[in-house]
C-alpha atoms as a PDB file:
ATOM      1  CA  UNK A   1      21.911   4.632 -16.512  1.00  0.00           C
ATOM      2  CA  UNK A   2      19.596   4.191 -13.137  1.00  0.00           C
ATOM      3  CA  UNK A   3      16.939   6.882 -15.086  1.00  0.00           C
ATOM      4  CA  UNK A   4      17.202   4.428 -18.445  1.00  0.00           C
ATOM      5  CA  UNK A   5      16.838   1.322 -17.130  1.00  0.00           C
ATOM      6  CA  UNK A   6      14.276   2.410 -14.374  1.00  0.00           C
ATOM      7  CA  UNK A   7      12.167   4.096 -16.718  1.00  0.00           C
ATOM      8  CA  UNK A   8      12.222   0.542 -19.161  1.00  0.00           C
ATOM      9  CA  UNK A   9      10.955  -1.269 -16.054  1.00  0.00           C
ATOM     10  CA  UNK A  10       8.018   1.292 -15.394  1.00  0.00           C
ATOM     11  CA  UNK A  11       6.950   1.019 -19.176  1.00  0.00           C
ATOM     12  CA  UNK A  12       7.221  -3.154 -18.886  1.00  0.00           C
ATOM     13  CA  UNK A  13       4.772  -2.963 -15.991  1.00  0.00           C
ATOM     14  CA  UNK A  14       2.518  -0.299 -16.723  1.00  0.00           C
ATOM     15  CA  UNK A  15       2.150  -2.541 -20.453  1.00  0.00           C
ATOM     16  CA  UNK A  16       1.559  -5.749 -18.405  1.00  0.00           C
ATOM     17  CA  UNK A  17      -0.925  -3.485 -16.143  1.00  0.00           C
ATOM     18  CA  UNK A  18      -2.588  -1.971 -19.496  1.00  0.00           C
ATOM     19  CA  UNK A  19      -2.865  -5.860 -20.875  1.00  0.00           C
ATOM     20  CA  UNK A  20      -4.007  -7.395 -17.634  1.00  0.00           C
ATOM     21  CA  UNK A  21      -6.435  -4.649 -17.390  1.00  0.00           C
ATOM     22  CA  UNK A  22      -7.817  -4.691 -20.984  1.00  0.00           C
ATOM     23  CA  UNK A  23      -7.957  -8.763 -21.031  1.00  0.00           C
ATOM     24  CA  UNK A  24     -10.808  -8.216 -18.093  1.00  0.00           C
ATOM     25  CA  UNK A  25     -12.800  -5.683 -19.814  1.00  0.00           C
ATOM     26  CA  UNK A  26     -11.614  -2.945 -17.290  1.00  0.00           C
ATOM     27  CA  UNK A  27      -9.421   0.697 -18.407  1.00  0.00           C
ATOM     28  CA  UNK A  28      -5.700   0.925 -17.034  1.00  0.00           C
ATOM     29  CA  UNK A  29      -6.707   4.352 -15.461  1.00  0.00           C
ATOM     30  CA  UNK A  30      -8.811   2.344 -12.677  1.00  0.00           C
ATOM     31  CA  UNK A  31      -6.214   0.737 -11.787  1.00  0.00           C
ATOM     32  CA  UNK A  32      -3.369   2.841  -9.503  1.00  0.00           C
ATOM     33  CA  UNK A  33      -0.183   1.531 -10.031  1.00  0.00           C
ATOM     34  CA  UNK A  34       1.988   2.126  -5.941  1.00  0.00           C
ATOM     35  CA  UNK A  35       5.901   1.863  -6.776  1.00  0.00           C
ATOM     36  CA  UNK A  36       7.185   0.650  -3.591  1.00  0.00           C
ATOM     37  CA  UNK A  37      10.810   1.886  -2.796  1.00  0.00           C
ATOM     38  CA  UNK A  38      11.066   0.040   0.005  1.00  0.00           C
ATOM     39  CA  UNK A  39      15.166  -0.687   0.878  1.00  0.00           C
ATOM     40  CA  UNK A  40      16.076   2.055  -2.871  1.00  0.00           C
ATOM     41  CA  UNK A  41      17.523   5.621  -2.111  1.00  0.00           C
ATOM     42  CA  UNK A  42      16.440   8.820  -3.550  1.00  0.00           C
ATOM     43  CA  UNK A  43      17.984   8.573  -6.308  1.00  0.00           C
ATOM     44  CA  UNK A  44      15.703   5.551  -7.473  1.00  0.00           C
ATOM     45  CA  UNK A  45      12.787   7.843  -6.301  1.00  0.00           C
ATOM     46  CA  UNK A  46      14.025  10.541  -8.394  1.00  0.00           C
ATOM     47  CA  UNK A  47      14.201   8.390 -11.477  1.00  0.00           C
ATOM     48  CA  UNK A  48      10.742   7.308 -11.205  1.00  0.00           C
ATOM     49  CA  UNK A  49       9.459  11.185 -10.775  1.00  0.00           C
ATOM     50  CA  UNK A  50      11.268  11.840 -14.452  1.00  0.00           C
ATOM     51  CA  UNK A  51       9.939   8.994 -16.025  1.00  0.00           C
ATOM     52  CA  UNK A  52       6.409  10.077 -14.923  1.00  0.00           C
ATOM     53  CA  UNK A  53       5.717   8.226 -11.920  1.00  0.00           C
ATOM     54  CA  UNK A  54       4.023   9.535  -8.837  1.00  0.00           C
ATOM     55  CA  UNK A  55       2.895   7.204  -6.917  1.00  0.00           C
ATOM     56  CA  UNK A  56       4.754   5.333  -4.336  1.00  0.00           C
ATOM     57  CA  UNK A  57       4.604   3.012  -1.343  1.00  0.00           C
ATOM     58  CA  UNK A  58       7.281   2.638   1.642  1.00  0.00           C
ATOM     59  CA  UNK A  59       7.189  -0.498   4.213  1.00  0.00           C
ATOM     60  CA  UNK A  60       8.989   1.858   6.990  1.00  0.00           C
ATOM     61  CA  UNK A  61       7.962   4.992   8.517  1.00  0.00           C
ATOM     62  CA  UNK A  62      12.135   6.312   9.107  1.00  0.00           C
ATOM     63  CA  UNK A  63      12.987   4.991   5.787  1.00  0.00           C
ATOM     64  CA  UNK A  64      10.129   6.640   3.986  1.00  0.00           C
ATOM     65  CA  UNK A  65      10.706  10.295   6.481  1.00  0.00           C
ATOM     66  CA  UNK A  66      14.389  10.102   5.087  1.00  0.00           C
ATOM     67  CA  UNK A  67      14.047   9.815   1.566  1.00  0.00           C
ATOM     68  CA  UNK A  68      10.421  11.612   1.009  1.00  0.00           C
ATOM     69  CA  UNK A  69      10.635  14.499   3.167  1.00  0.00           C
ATOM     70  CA  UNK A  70      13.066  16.493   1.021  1.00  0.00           C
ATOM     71  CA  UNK A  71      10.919  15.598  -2.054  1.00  0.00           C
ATOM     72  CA  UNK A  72       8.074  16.760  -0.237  1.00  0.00           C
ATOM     73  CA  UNK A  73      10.070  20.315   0.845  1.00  0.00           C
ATOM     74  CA  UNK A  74      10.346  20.754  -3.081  1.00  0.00           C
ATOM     75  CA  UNK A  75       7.240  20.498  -3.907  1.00  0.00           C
ATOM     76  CA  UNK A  76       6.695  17.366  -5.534  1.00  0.00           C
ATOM     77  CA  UNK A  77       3.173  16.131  -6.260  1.00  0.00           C
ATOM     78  CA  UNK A  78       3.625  12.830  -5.415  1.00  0.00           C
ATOM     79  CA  UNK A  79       1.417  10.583  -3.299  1.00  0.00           C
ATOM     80  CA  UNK A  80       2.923   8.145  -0.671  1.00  0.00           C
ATOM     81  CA  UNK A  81       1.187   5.089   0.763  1.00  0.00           C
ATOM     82  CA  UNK A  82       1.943   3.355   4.129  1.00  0.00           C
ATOM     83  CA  UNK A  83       2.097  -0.400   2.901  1.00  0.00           C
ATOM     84  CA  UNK A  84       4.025  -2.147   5.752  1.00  0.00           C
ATOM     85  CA  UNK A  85       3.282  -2.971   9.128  1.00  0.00           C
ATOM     86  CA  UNK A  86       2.745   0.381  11.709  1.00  0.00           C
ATOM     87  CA  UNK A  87       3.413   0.421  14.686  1.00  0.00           C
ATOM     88  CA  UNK A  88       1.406   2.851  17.119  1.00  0.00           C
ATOM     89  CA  UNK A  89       4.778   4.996  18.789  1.00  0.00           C
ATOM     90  CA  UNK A  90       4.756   6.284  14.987  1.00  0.00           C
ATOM     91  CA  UNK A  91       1.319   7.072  14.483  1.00  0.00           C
ATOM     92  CA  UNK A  92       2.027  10.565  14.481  1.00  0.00           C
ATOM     93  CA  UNK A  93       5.066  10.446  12.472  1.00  0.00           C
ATOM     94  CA  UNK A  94       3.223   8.236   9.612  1.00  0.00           C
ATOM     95  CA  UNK A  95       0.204  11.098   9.656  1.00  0.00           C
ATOM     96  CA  UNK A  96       2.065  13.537   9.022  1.00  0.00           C
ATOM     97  CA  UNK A  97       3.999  11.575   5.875  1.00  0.00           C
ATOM     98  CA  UNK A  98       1.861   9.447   4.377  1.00  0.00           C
ATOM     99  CA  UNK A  99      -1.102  10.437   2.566  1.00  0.00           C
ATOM    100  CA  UNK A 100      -2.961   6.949   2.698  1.00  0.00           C
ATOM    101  CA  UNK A 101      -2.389   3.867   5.457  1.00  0.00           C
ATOM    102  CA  UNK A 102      -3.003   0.564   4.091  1.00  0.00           C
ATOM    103  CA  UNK A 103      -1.910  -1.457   6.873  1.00  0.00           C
ATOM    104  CA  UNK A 104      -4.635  -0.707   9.493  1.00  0.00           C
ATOM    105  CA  UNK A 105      -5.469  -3.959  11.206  1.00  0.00           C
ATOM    106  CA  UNK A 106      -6.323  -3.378  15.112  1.00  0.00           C
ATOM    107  CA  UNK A 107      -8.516  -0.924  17.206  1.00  0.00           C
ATOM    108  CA  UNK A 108      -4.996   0.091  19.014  1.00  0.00           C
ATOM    109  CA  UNK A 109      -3.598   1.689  16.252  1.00  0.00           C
ATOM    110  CA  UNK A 110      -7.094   3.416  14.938  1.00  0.00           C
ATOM    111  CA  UNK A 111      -7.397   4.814  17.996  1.00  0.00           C
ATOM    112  CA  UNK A 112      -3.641   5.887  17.551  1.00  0.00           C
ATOM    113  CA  UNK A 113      -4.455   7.193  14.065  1.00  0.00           C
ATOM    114  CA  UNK A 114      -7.433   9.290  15.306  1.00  0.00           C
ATOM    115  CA  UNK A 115      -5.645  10.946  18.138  1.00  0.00           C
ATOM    116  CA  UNK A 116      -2.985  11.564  15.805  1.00  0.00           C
ATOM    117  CA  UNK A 117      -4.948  13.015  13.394  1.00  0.00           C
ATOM    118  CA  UNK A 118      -6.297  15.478  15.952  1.00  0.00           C
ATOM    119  CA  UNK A 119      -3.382  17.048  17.347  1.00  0.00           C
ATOM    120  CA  UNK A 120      -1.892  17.316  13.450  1.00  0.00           C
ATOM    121  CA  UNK A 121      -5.176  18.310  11.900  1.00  0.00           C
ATOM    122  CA  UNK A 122      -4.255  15.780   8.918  1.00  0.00           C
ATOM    123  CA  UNK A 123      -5.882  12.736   8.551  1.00  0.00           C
ATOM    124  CA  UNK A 124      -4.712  10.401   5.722  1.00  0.00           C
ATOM    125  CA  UNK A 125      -7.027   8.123   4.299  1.00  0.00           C
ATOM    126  CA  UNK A 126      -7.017   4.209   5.091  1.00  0.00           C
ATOM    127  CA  UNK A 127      -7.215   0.807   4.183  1.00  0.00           C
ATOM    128  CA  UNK A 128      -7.595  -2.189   6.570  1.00  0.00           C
ATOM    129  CA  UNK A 129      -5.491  -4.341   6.288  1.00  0.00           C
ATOM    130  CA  UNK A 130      -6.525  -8.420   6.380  1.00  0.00           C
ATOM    131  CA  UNK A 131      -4.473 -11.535   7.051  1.00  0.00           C
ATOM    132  CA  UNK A 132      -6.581 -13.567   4.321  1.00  0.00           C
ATOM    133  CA  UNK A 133      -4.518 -16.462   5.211  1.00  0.00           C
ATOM    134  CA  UNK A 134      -4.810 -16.183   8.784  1.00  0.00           C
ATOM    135  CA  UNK A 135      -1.238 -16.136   9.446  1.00  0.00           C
ATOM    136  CA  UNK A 136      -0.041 -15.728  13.018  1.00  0.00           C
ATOM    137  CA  UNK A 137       2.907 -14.280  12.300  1.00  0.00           C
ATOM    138  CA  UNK A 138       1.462 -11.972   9.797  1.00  0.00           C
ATOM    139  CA  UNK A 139      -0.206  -8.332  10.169  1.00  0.00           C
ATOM    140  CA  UNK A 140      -3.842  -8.033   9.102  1.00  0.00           C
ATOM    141  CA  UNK A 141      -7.280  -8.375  10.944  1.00  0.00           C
ATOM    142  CA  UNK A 142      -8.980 -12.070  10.489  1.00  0.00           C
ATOM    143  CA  UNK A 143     -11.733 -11.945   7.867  1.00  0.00           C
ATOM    144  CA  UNK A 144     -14.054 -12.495  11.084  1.00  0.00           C
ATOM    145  CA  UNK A 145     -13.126  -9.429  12.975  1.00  0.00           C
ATOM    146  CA  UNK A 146     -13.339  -7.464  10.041  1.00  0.00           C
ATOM    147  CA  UNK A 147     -16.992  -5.905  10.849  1.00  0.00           C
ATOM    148  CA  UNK A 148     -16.367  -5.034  14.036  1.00  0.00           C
ATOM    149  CA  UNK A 149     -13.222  -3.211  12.987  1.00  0.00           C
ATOM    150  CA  UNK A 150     -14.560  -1.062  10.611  1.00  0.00           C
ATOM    151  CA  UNK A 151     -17.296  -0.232  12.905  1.00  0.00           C
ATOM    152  CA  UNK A 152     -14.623   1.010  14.951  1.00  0.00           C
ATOM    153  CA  UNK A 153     -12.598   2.471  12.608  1.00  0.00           C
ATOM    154  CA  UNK A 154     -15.273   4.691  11.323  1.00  0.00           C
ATOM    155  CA  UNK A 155     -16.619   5.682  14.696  1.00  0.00           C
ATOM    156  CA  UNK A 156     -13.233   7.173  15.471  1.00  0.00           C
ATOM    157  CA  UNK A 157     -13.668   9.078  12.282  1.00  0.00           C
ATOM    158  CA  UNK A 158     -11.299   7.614  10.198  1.00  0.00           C
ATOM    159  CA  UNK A 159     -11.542   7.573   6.245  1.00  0.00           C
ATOM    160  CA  UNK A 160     -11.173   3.790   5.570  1.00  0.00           C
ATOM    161  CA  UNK A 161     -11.732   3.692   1.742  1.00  0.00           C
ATOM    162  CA  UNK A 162     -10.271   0.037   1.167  1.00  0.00           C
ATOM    163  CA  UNK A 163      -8.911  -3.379   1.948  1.00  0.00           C
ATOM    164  CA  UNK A 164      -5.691  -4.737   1.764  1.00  0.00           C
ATOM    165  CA  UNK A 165      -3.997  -8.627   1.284  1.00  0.00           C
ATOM    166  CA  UNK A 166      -0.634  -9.632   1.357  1.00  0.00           C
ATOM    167  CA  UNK A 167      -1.564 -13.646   0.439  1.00  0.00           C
ATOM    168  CA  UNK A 168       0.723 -16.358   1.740  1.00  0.00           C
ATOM    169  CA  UNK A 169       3.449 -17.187  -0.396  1.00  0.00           C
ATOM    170  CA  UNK A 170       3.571 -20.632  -0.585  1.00  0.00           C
ATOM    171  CA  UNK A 171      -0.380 -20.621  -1.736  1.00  0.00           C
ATOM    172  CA  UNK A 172      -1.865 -19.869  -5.058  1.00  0.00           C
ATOM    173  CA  UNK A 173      -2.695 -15.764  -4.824  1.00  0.00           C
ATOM    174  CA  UNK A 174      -6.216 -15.781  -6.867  1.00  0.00           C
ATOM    175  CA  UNK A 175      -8.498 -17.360  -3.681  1.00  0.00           C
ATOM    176  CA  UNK A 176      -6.752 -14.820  -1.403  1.00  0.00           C
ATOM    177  CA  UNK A 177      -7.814 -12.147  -3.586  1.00  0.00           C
ATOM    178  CA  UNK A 178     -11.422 -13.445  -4.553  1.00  0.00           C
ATOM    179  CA  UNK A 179     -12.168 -13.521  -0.581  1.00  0.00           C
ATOM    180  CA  UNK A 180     -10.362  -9.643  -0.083  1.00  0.00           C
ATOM    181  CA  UNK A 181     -12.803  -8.660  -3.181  1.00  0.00           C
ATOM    182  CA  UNK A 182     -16.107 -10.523  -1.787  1.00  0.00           C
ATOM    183  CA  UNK A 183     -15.002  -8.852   1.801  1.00  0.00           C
ATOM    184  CA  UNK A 184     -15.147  -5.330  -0.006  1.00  0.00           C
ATOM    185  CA  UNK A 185     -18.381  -5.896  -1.802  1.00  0.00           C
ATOM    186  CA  UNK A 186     -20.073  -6.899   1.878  1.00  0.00           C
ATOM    187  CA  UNK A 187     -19.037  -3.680   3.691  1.00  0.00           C
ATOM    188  CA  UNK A 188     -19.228  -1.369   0.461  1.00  0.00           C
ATOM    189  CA  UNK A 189     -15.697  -0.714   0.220  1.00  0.00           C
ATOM    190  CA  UNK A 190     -14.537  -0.925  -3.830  1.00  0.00           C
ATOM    191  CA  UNK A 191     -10.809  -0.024  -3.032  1.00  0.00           C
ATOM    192  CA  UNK A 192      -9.261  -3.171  -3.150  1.00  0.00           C
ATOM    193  CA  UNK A 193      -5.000  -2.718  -2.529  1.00  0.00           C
ATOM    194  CA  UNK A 194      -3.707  -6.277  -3.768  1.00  0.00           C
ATOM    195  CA  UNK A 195      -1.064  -7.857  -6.272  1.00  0.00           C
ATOM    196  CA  UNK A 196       2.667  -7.518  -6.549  1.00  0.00           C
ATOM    197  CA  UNK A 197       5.019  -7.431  -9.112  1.00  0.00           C
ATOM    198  CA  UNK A 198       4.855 -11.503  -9.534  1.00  0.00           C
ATOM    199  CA  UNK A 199       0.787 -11.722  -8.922  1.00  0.00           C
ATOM    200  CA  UNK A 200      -0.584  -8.248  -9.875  1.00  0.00           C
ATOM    201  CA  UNK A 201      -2.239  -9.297 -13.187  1.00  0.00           C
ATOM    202  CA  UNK A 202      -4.407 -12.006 -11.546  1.00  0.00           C
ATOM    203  CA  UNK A 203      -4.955  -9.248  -9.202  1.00  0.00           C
ATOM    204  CA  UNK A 204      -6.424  -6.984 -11.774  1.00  0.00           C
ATOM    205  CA  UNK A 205      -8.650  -9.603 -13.156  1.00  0.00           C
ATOM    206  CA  UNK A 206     -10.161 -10.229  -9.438  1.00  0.00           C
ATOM    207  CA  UNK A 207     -10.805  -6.421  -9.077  1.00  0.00           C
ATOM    208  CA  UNK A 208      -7.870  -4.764  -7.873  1.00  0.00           C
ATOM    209  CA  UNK A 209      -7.863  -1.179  -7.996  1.00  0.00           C
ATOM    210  CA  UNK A 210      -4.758  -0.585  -6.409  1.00  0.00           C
ATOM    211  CA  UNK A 211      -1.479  -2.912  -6.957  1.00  0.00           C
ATOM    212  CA  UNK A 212       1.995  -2.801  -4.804  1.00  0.00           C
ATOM    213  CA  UNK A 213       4.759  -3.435  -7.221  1.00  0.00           C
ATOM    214  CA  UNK A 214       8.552  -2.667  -6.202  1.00  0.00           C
ATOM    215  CA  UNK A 215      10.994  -5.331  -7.340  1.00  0.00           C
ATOM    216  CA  UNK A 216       9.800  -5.719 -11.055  1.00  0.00           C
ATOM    217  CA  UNK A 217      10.299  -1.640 -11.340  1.00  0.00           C
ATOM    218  CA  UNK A 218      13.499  -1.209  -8.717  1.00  0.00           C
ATOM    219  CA  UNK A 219      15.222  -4.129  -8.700  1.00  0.00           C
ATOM    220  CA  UNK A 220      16.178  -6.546  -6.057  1.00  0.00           C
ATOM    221  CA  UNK A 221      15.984  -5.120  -2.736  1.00  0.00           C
ATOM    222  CA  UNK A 222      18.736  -4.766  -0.339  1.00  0.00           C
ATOM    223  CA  UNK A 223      18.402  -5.442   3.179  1.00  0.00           C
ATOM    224  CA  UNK A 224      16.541  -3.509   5.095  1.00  0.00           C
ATOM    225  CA  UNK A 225      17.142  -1.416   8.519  1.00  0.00           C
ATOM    226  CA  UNK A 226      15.342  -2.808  11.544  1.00  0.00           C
ATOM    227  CA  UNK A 227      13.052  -0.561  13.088  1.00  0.00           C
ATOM    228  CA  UNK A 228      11.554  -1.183  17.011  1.00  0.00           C
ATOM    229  CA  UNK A 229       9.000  -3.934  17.295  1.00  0.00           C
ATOM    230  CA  UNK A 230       7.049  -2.615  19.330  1.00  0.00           C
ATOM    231  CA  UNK A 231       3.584  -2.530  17.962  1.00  0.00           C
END
């Protein structure tokens, strides 16, 4: 029943991801469509694998290690993405899981990823992460800072191949992702990570080449496990 219904909600989105793509003159294989699993078990993992999926984006470095490791021991040719706040005691752990970091937002944790990268001799690729909304209680490097972070970022030799939003929630998405698009087209950077399952097909139309969307293929989330805040 899981594998049924979860493979319905991957067809619904990758249709509304086909429409919103075709409706601004762009193909649906530009677009990358990240499942995030955040708070579902393996078993909702496993469904998505059968019905074609491979994809797939985790907000917690332990929660992604205990559900993604064993799929990685078989063999499976999926691709996971980093797309919640990291914190730099798990640099190492998230290099040697993830293959691309889209929540890099500070010279502290490049400097983390680069030393990580180092001693494991795997380097995933990146996206910086920006707080478009400037919210203080949100990850993400202010719009202003963003120069001098990728200046950083690549100096350490870090593969930063994007940008990233999260847009406030009480606030209309579209300016949010306008400003992450005009932000990529200043500093060359055409990866642009943004839209979830309620927003992603404004998203599209703005340029997205990568969209987050969990609830509208897993379901409602359950709570999840607190990790350390240290950052």
């Amino acid at each position: 029943m899981l594998e049924l219904s979860l493979a319905e909600n991957l067809a619904a989105v990758r249709k509304r991801l086909a429409a919103a793509a075709a409706g601004a003159g762009r193909r649906p294989a530009e677009i990358t469509l990240v499942a995030v699993s955040k708070s579902h078990g393996g078993a909702a993992v496993r469904a998505a694998l059968a019905a074609g999926q491979r994809v797939f984006g985790e907000n917690r470095v332990q929660e992604a290690a205990g559900k993604f490791a064993a799929l990685r021991s078989e063999g499976s040719d999926l691709e996971l993405h980093l797309v919640g706040p990291l914190q730099t005691n798990k640099a190492e752990q998230a290099v040697a899981l993830f293959d691309v970091i889209q929540s890099l937002d500070r010279p502290k944790l490049a400097l983390a990823l680069a030393r990580a990268g180092e001693k494991t001799g795997r380097l995933p690729r990146c996206f910086v992460q920006v707080n478009t909304g400037a919210e203080p209680q949100k990850a993400g490097v202010d719009p202003t800072a963003l120069a001098a972070l990728l200046v950083e970022t690549r100096g350490l030799g870090l593969a930063v191949e994007g940008l990233m939003c999260i847009p406030p929630v009480e606030q209309p998405p579209a300016p949010h992702f306008q400003l992450l698009r005009e932000l990529g087209e200043r500093h060359g950077l055409r990866a642009l990570s943004m839209g979830m399952s309620a927003d992603f097909e404004p998203a599209i139309r703005l340029g997205a080449t990568h969209v987050r969307v969990g609830t509208a293929i897993f379901g409602a989330r359950a709570a999840p496990a607190r990790e350390d805040a240290a950052r």
